[in-house]
C-alpha atoms as a PDB file:
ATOM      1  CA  UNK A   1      -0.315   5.604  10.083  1.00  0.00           C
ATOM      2  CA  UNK A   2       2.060   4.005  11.669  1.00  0.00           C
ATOM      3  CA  UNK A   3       5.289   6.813  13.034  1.00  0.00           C
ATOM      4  CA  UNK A   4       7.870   4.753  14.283  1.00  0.00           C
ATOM      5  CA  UNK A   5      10.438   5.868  17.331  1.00  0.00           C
ATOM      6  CA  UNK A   6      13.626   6.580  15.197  1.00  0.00           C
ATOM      7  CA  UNK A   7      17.100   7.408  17.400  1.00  0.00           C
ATOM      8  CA  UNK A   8      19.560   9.344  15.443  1.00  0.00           C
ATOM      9  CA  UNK A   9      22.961   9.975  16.557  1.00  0.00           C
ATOM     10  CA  UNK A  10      26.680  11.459  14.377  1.00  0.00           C
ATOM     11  CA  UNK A  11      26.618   7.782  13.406  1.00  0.00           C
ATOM     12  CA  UNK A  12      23.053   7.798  11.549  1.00  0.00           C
ATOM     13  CA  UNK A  13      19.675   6.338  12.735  1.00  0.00           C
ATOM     14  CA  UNK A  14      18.265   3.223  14.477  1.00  0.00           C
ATOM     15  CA  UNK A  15      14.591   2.369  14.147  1.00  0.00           C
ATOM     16  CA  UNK A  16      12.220  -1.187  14.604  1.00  0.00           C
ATOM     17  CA  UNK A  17      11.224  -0.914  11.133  1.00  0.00           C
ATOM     18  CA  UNK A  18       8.228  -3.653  11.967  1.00  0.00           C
ATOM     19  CA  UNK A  19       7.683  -4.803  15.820  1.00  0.00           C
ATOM     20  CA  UNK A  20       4.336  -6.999  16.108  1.00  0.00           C
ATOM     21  CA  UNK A  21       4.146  -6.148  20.216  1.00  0.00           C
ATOM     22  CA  UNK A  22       3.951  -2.095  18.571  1.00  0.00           C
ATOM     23  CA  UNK A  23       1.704  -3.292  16.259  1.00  0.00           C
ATOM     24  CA  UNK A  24      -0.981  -5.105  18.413  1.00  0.00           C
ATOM     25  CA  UNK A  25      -1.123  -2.051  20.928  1.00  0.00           C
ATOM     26  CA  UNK A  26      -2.407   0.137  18.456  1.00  0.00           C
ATOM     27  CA  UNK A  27      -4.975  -2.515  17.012  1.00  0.00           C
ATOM     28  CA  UNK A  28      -2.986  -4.313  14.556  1.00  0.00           C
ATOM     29  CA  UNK A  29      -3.445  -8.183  14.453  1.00  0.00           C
ATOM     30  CA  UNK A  30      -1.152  -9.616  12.399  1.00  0.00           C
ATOM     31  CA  UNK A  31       1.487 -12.184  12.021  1.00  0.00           C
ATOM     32  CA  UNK A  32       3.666 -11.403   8.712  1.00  0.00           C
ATOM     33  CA  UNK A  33       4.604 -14.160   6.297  1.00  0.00           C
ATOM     34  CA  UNK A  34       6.318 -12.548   3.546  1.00  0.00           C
ATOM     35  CA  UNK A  35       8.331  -9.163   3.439  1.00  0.00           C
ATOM     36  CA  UNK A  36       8.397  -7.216  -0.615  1.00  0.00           C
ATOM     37  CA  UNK A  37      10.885  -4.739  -1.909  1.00  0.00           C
ATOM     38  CA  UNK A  38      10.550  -3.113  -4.861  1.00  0.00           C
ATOM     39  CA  UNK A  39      13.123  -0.408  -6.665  1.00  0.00           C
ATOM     40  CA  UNK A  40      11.643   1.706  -8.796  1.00  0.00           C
ATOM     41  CA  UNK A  41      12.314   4.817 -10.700  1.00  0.00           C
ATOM     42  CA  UNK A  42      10.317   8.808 -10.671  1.00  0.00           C
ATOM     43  CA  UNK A  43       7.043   8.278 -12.016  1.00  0.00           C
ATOM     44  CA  UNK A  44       7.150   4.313 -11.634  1.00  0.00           C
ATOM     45  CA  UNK A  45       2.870   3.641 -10.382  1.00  0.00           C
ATOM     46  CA  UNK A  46       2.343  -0.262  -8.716  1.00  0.00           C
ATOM     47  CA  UNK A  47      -0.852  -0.638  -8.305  1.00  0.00           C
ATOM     48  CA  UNK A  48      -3.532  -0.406  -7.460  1.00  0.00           C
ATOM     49  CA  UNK A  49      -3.406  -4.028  -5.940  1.00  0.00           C
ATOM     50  CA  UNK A  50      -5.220  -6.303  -3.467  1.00  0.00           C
ATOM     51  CA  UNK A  51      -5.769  -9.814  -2.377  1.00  0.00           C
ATOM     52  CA  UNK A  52      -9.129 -11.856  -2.280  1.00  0.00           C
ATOM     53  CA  UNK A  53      -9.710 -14.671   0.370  1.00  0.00           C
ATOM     54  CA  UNK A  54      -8.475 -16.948   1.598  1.00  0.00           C
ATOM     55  CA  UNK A  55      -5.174 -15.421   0.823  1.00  0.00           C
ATOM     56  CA  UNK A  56      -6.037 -11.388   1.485  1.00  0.00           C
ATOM     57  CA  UNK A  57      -3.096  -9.682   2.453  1.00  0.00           C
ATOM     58  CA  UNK A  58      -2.792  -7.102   4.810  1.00  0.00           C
ATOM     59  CA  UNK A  59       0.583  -4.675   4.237  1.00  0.00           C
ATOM     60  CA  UNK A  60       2.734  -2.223   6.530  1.00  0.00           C
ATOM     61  CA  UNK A  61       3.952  -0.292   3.707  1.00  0.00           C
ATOM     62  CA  UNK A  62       7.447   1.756   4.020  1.00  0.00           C
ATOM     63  CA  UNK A  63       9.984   3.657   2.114  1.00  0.00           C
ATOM     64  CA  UNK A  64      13.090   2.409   2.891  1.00  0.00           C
ATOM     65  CA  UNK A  65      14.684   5.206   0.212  1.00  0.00           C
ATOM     66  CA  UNK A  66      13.024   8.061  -1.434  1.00  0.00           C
ATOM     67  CA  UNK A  67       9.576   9.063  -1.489  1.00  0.00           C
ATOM     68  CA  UNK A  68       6.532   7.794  -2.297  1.00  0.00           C
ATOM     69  CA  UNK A  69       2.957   8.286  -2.446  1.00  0.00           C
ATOM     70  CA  UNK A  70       1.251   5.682  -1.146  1.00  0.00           C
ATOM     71  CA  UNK A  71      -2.799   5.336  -1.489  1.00  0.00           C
ATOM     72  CA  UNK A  72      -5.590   2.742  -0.077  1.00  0.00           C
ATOM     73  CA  UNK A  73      -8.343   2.687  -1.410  1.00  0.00           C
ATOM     74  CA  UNK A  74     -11.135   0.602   0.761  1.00  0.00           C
ATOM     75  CA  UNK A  75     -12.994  -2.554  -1.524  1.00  0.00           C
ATOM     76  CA  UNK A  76     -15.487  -3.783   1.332  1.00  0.00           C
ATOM     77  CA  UNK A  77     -18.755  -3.900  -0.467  1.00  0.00           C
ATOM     78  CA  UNK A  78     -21.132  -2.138   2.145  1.00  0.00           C
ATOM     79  CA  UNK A  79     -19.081  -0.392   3.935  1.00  0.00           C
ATOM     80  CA  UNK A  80     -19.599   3.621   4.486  1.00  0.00           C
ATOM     81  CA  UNK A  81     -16.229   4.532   2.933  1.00  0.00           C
ATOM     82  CA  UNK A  82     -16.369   1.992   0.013  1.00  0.00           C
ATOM     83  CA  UNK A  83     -14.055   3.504  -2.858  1.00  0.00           C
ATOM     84  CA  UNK A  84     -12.621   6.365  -0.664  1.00  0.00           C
ATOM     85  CA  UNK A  85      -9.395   6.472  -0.645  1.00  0.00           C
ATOM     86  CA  UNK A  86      -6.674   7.789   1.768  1.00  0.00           C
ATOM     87  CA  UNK A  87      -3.076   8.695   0.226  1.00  0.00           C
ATOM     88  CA  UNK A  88      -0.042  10.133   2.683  1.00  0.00           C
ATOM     89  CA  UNK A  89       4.081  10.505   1.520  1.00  0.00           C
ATOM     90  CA  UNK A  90       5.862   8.172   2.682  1.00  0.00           C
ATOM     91  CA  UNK A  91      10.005   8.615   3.114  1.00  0.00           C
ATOM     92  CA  UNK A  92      13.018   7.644   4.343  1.00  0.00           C
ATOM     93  CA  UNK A  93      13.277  11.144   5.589  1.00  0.00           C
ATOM     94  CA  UNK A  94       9.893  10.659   7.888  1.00  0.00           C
ATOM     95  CA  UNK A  95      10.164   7.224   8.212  1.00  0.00           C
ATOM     96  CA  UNK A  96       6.066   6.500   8.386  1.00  0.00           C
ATOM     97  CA  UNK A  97       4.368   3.605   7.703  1.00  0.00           C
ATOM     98  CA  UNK A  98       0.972   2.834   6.416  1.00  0.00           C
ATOM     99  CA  UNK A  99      -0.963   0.062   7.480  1.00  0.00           C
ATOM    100  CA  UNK A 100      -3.393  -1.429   4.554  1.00  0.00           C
ATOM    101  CA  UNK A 101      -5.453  -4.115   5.615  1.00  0.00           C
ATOM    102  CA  UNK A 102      -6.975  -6.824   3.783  1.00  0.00           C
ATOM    103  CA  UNK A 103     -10.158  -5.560   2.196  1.00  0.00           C
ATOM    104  CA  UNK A 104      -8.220  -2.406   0.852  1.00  0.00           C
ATOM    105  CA  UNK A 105      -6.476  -1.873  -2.239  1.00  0.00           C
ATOM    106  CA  UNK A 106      -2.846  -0.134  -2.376  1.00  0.00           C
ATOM    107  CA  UNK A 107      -1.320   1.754  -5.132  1.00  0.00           C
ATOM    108  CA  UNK A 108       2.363   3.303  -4.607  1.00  0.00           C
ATOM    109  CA  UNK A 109       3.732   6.111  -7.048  1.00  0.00           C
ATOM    110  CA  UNK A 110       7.504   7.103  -6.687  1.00  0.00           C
ATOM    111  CA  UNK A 111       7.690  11.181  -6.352  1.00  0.00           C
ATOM    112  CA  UNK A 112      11.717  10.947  -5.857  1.00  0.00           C
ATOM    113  CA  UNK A 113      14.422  10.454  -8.822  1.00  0.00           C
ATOM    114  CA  UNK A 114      14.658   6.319  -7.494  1.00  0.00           C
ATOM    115  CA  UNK A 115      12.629   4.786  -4.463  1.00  0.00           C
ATOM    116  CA  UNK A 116      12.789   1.426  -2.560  1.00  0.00           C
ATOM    117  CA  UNK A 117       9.688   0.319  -0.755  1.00  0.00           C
ATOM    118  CA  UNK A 118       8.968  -2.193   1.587  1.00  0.00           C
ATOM    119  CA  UNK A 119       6.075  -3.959   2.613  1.00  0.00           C
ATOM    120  CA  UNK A 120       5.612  -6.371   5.199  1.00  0.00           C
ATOM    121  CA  UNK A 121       2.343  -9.067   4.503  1.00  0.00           C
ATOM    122  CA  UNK A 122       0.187 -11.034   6.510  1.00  0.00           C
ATOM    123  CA  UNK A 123      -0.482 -13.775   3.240  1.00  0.00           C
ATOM    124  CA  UNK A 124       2.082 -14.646   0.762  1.00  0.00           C
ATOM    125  CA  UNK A 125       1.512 -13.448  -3.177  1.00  0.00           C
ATOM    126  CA  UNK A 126      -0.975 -15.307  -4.946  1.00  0.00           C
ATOM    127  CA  UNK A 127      -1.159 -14.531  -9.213  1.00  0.00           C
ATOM    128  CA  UNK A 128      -4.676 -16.251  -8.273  1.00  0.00           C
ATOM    129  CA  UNK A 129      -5.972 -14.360  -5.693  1.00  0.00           C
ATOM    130  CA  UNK A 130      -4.524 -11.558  -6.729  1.00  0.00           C
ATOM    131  CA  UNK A 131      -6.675  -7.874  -8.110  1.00  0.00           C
ATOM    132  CA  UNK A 132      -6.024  -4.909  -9.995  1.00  0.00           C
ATOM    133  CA  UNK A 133      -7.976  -1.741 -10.264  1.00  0.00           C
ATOM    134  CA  UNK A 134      -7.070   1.125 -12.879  1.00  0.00           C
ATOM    135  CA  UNK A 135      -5.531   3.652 -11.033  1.00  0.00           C
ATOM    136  CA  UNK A 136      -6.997   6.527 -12.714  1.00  0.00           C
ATOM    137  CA  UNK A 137     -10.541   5.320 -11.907  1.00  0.00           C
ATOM    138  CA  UNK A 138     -12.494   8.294 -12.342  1.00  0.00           C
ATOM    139  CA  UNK A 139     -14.985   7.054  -9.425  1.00  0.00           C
ATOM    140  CA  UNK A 140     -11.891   6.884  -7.364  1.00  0.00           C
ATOM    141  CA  UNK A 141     -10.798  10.649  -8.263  1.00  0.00           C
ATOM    142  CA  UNK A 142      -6.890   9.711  -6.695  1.00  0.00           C
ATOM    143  CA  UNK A 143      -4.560  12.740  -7.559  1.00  0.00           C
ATOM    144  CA  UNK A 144      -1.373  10.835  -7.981  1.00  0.00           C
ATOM    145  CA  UNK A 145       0.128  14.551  -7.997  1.00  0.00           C
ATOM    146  CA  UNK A 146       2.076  13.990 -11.137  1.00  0.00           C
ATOM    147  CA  UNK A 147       1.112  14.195 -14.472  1.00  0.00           C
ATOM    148  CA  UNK A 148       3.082  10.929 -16.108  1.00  0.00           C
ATOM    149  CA  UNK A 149       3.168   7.589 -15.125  1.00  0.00           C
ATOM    150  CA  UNK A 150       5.432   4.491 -15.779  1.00  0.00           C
ATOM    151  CA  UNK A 151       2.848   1.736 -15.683  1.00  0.00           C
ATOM    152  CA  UNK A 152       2.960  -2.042 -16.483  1.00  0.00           C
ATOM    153  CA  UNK A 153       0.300  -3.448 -19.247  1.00  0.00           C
ATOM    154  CA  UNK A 154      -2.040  -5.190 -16.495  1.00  0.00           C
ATOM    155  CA  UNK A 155      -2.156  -1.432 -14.309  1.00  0.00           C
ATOM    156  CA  UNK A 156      -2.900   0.470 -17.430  1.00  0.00           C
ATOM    157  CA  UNK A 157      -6.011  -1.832 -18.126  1.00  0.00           C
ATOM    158  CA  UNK A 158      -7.144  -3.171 -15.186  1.00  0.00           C
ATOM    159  CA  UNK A 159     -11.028  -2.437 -14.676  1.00  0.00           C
ATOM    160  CA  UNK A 160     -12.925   0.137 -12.660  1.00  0.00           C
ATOM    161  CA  UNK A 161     -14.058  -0.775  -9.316  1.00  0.00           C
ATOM    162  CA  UNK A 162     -17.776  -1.091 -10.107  1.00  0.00           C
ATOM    163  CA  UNK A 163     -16.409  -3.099 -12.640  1.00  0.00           C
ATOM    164  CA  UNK A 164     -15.349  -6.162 -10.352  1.00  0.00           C
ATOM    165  CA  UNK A 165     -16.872  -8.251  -7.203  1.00  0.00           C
ATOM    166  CA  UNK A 166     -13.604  -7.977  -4.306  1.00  0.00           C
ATOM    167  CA  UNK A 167     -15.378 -10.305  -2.478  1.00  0.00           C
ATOM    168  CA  UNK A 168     -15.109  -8.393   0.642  1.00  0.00           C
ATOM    169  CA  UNK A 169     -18.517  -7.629   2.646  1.00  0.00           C
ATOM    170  CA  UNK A 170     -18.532  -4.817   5.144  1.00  0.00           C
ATOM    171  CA  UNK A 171     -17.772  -4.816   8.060  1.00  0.00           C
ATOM    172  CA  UNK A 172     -15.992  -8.429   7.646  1.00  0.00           C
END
């Protein structure tokens, strides 16, 4: 997690929605080559998504509007936590970020009326490279904490995690 210094005054807020220096002194190597938005409405699921080398992404994840739930789910073959999953809320109210990197799988589920989300990445988009796991992966046991989803074709069929090589080895 990633809780950025936000200054609020009678004329609104300031915050360094993405600061590499911040970044580095917590651990965080990255240089970003692409920045995402995506509007979507209550309900709306993206995901869950990830990149295989050499074009792995890793993603600070933020709500710019609204709120979302926001889940990783780690795809290093090997590693102790393999298919565990963290999930936090993130809003423009808190203003947290999540860090995902490459070798973990992010899913975002709008829990306001509309949300925007950014997401800052270290690798740009790839169709190619690119992953999808079903969200509702019963090895994965994610509560999405609502009961309906908006979902495109690929999300709603993508296979299970045992189902697919990610081509990440633990602890690389």
């Amino acid at each position: 997690m990633i809780i950025p210094d936000v200054f609020s005054d009678d004329r609104g807020y300031f915050l360094e929605a993405m600061n590499i220096e911040s970044l580095a002194r917590v651990g965080i190597d990255a240089t970003i080559v692409q920045e995402n938005q995506a509007f979507s409405y209550r309900g709306v699921l993206r995901g869950l998504h990830f990149q295989k080398y050499p074009l792995a992404q890793g993603k600070l994840v933020r709500a710019i509007q609204g709120k979302i739930l926001d889940v990783a789910v780690d795809v290093r073959i090997g590693s102790p936590t393999f298919g565990q999953h963290y999930k936090t809320v993130l809003s423009d109210e808190n203003q947290h970020q999540l860090w995902i990197p490459p070798g973990f799988a992010h899913g975002a589920l709008t829990l306001s009326e509309t949300s925007i989300m950014a997401y800052y990445c270290t690798a740009p988009y790839s169709k190619e490279h690119s992953v999808s796991i079903r969200y509702n992966d019963p090895d994965l046991a994610i509560d999405w904490e609502l009961e309906s989803f908006i979902l495109t074709e690929l999300d709603r069929n993508a296979p299970l995690l045992k189902e697919i090589d990610s081509g990440f080895n633990y602890p690389n």
